[in-house]
PDB file of N, CA and C in Angstrom:
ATOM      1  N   UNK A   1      37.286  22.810  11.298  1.00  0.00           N
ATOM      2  CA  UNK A   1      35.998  22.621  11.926  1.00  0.00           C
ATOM      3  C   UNK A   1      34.858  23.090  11.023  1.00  0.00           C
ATOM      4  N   UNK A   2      34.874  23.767  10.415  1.00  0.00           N
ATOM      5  CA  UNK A   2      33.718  24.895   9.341  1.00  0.00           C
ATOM      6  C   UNK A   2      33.804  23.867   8.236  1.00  0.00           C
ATOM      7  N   UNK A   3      34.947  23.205   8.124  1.00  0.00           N
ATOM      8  CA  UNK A   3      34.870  22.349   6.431  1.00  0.00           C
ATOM      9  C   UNK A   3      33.656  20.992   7.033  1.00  0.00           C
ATOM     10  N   UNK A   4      34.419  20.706   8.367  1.00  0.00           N
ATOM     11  CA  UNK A   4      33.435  19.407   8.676  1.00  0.00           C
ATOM     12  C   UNK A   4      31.884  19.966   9.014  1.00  0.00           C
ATOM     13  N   UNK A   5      31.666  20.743   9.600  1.00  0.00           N
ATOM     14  CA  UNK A   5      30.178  21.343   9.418  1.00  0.00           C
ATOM     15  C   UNK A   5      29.452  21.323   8.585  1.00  0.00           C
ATOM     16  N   UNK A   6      30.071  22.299   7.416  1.00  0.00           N
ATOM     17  CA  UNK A   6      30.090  22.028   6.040  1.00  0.00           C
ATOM     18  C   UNK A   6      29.499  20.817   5.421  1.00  0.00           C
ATOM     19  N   UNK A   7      30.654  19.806   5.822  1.00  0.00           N
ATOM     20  CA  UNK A   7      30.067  18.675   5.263  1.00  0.00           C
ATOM     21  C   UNK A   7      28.873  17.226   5.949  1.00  0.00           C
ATOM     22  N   UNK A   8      28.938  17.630   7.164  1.00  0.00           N
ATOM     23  CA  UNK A   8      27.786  17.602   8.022  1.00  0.00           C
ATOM     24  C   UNK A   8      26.134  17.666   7.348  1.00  0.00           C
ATOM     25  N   UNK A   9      26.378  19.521   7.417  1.00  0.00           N
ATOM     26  CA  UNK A   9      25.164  19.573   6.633  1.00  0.00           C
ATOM     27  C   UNK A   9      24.800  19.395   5.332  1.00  0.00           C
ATOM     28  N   UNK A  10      25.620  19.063   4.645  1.00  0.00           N
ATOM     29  CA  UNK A  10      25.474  18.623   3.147  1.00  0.00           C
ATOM     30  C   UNK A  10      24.799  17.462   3.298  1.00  0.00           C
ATOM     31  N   UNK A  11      25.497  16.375   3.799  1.00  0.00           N
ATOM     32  CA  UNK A  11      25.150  15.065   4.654  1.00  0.00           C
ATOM     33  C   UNK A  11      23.867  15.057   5.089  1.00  0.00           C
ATOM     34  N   UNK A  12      23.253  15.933   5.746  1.00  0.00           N
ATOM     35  CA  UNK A  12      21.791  15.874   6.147  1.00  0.00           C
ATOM     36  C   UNK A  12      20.962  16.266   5.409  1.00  0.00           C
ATOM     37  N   UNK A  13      21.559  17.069   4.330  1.00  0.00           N
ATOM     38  CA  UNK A  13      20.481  17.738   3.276  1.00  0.00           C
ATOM     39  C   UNK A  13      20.208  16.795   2.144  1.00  0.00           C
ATOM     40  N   UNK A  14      21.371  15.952   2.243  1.00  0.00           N
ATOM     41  CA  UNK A  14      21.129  14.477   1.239  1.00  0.00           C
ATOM     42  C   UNK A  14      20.178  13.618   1.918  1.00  0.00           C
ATOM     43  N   UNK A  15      20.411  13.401   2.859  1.00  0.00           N
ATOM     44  CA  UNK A  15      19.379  12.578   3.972  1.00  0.00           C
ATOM     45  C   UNK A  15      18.260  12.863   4.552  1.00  0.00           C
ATOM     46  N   UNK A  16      17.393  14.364   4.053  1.00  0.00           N
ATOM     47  CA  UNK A  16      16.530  15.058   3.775  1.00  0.00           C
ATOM     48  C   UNK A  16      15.875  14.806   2.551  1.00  0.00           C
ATOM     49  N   UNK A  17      16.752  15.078   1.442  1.00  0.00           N
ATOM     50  CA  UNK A  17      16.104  14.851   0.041  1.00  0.00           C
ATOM     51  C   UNK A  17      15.454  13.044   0.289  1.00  0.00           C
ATOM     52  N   UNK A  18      16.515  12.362   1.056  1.00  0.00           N
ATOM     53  CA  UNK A  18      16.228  10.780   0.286  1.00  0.00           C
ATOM     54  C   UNK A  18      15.179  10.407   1.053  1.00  0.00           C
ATOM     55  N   UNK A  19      14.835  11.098   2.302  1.00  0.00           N
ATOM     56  CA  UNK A  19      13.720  10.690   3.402  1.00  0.00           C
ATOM     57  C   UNK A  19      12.108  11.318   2.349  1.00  0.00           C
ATOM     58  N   UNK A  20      12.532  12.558   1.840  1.00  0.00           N
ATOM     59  CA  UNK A  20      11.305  12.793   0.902  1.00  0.00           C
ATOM     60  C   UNK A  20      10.817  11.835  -0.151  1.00  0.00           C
ATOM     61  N   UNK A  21      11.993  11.152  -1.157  1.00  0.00           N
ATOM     62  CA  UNK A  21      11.631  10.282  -2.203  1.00  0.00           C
ATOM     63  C   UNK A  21      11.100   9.395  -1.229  1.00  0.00           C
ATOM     64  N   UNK A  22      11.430   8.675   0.154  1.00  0.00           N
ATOM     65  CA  UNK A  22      10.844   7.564   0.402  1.00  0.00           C
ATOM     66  C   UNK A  22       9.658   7.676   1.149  1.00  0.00           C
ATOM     67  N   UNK A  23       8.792   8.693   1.212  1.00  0.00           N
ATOM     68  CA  UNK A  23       7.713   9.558   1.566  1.00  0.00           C
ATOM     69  C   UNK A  23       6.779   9.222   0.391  1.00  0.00           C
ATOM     70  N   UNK A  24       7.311   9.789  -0.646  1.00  0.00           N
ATOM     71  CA  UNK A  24       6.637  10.117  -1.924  1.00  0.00           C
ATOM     72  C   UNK A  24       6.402   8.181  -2.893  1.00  0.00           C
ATOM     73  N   UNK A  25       7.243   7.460  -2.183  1.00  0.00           N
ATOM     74  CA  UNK A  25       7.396   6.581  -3.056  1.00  0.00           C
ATOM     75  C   UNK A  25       6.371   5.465  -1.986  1.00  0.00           C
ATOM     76  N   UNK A  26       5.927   5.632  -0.512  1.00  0.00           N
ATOM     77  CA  UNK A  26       5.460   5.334   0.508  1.00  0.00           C
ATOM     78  C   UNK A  26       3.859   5.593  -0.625  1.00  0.00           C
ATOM     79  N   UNK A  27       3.864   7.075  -0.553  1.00  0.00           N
ATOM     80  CA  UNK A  27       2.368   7.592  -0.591  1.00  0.00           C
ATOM     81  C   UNK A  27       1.949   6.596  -1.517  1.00  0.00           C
ATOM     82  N   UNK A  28       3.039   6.530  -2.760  1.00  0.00           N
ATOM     83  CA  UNK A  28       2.657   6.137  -3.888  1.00  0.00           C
ATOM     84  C   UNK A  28       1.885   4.535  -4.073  1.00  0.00           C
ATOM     85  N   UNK A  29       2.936   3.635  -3.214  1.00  0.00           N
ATOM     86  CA  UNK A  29       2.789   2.442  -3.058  1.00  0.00           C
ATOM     87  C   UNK A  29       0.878   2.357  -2.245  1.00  0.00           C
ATOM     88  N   UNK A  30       0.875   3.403  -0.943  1.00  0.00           N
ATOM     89  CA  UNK A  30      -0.319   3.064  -0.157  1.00  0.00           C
ATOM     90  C   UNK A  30      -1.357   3.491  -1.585  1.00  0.00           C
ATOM     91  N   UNK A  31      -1.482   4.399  -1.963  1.00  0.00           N
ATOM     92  CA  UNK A  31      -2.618   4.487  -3.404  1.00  0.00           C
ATOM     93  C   UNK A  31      -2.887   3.294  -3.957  1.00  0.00           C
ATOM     94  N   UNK A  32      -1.546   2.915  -4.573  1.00  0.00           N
ATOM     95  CA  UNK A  32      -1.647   1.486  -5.187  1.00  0.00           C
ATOM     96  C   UNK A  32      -2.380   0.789  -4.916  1.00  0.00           C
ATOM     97  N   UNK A  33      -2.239   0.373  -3.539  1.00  0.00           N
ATOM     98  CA  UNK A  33      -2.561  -0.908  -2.995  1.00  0.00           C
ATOM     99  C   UNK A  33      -3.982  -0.682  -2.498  1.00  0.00           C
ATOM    100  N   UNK A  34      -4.677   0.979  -2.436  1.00  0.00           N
ATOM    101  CA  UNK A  34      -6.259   0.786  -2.254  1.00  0.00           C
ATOM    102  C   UNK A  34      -6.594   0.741  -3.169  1.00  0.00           C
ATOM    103  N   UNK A  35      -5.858   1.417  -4.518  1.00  0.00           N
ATOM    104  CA  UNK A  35      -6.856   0.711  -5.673  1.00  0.00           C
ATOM    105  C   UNK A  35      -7.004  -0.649  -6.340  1.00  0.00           C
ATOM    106  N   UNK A  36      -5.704  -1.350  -5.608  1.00  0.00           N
ATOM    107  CA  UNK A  36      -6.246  -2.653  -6.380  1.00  0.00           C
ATOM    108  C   UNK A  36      -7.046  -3.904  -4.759  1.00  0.00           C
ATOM    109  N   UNK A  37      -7.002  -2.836  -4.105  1.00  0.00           N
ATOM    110  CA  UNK A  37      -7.852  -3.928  -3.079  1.00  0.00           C
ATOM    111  C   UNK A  37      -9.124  -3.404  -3.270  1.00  0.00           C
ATOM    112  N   UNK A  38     -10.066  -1.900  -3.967  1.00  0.00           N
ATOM    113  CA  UNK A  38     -11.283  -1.763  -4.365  1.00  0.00           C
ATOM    114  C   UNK A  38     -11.464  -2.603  -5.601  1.00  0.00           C
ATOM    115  N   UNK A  39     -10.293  -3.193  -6.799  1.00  0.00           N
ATOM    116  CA  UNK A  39     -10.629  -3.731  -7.853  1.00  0.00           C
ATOM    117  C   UNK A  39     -10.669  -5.353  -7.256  1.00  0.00           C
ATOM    118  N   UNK A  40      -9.703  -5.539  -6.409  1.00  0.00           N
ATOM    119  CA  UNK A  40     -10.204  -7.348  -5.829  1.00  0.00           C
ATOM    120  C   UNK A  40     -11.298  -7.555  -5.060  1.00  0.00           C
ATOM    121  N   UNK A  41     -12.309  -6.466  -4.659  1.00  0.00           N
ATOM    122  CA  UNK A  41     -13.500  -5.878  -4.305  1.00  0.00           C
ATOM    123  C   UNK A  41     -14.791  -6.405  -5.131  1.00  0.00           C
ATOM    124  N   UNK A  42     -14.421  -5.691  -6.293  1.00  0.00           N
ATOM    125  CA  UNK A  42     -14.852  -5.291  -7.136  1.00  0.00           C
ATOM    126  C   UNK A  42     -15.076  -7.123  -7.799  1.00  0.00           C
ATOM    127  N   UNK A  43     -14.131  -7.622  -8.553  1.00  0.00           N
ATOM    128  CA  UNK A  43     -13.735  -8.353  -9.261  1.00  0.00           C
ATOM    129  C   UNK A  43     -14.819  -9.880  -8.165  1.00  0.00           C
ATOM    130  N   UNK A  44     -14.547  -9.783  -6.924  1.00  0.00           N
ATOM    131  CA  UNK A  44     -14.699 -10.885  -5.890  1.00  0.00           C
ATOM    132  C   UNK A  44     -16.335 -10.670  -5.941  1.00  0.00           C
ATOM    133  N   UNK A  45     -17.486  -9.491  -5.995  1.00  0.00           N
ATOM    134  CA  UNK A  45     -18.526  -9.148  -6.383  1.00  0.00           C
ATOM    135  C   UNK A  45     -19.160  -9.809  -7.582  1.00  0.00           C
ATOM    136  N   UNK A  46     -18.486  -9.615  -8.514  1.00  0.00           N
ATOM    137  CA  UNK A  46     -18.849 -10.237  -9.777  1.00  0.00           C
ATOM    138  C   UNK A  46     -18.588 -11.539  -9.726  1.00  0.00           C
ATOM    139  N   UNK A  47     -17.732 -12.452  -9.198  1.00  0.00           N
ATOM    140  CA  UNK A  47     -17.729 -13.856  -9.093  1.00  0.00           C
ATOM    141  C   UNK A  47     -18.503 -14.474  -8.381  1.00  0.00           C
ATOM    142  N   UNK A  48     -18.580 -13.370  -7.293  1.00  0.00           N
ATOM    143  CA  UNK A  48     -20.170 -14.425  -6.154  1.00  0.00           C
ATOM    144  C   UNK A  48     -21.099 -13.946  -6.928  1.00  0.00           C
ATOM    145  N   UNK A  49     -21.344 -13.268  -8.132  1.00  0.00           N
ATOM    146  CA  UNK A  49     -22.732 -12.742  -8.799  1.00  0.00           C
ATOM    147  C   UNK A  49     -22.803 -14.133 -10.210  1.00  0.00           C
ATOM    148  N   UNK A  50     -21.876 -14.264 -10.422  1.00  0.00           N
ATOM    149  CA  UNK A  50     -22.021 -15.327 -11.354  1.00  0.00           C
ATOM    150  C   UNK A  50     -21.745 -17.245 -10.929  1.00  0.00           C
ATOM    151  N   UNK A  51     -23.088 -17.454 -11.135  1.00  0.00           N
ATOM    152  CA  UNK A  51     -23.011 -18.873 -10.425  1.00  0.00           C
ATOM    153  C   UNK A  51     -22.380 -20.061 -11.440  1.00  0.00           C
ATOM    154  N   UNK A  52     -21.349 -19.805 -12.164  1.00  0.00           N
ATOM    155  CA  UNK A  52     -20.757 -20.492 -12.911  1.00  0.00           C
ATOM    156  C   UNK A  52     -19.401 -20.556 -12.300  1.00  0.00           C
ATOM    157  N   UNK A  53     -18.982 -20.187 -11.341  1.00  0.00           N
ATOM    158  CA  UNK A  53     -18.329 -20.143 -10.305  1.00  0.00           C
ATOM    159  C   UNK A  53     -18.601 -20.765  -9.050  1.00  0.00           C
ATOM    160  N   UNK A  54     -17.726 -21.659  -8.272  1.00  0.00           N
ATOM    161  CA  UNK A  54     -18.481 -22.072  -7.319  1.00  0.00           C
ATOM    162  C   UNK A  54     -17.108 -22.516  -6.719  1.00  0.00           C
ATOM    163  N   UNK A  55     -17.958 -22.457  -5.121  1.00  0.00           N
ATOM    164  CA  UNK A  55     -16.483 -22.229  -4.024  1.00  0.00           C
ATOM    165  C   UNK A  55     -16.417 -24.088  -4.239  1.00  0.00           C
ATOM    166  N   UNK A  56     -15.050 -24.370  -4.268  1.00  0.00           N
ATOM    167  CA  UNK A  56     -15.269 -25.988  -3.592  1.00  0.00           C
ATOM    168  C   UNK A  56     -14.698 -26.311  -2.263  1.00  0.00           C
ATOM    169  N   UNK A  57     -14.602 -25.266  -1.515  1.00  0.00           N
ATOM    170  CA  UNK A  57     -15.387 -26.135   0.297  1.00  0.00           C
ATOM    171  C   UNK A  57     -16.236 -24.364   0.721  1.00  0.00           C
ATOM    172  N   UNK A  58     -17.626 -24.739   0.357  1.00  0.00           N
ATOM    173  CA  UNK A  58     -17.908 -23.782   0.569  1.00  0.00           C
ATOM    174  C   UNK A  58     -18.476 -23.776   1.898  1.00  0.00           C
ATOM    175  N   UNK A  59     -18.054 -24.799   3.214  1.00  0.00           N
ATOM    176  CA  UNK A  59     -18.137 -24.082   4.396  1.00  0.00           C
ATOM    177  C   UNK A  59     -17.299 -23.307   4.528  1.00  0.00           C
ATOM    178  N   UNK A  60     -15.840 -23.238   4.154  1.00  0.00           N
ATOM    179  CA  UNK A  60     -15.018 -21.990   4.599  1.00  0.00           C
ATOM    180  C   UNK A  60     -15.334 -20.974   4.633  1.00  0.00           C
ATOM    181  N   UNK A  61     -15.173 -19.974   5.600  1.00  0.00           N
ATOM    182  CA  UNK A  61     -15.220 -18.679   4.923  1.00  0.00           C
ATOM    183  C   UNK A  61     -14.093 -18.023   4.770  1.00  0.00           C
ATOM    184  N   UNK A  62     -14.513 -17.459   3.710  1.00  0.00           N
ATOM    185  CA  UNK A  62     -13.490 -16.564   3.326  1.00  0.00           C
ATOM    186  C   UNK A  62     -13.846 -14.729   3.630  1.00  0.00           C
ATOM    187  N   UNK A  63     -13.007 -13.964   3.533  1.00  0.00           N
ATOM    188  CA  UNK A  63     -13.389 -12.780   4.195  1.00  0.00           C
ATOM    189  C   UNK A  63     -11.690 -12.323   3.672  1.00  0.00           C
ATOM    190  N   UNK A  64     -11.934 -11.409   3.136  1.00  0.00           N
ATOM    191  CA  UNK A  64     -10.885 -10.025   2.525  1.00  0.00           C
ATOM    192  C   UNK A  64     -11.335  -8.444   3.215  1.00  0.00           C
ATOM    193  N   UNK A  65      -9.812  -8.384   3.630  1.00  0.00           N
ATOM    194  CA  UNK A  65      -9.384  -6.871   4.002  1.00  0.00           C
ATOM    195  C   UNK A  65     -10.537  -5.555   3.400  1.00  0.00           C
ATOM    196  N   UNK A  66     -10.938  -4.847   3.991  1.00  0.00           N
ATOM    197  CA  UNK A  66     -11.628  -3.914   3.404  1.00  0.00           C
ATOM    198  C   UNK A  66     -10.640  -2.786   3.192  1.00  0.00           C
ATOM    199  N   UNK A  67     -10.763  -1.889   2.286  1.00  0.00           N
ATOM    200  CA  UNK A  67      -9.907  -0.395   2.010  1.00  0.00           C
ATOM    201  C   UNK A  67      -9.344   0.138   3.141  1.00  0.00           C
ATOM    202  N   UNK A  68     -10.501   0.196   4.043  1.00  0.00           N
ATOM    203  CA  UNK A  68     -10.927   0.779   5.489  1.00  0.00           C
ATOM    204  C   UNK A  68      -9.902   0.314   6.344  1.00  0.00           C
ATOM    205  N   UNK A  69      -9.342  -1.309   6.172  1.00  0.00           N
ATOM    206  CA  UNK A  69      -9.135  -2.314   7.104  1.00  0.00           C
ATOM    207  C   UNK A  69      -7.252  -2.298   6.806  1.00  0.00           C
ATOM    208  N   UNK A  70      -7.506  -2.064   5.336  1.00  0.00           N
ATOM    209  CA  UNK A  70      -5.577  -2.103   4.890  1.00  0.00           C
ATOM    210  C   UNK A  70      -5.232  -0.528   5.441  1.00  0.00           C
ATOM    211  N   UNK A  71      -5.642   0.756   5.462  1.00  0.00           N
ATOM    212  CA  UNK A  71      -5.679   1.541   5.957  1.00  0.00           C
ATOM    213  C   UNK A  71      -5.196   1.654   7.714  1.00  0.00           C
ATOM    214  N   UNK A  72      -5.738   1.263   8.276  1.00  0.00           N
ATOM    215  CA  UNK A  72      -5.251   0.727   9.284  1.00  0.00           C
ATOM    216  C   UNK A  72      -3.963   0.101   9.885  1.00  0.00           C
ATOM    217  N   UNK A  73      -4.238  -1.319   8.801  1.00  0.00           N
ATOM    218  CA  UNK A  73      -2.588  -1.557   8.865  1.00  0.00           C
ATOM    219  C   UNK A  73      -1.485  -1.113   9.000  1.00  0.00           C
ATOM    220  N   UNK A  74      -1.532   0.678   8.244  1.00  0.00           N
ATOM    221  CA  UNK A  74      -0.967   1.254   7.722  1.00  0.00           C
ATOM    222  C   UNK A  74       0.071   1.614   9.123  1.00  0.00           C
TER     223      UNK A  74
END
């Protein structure tokens, strides 16, 4: 009974460690993804600033996620 305990909690202390990497690898990914939705921000700014660019059906609208908005998702 003490060996299976034993190996019980070994078992959970592995399944402890791996719940942290996928914490850490979580955080990592959500960073990611606000910095490149402030750079498609960013990038989408400068294309409506330069009129050598031009929507072709520009009744659509278009409308992207804010930082604020993927946050949420979360």
């Amino acid at each position: 009974m003490r060996a299976q305990n034993a190996r019980l909690r070994e078992a959970v202390e592995r399944l402890g460690l791996l719940n942290e990497d996928k914490d850490a690898v979580i955080a990592g990914l959500r960073a990611q993804l606000a910095e490149q939705a402030e750079q498609i921000a960013r990038l989408e700014r400068l294309i409506s600033r330069n009129s050598g660019f031009s929507d072709p059906n520009p009744r659509v609208e278009r409308r992207t996620l804010s930082t604020a908005e993927w946050m949420i998702l979360e």
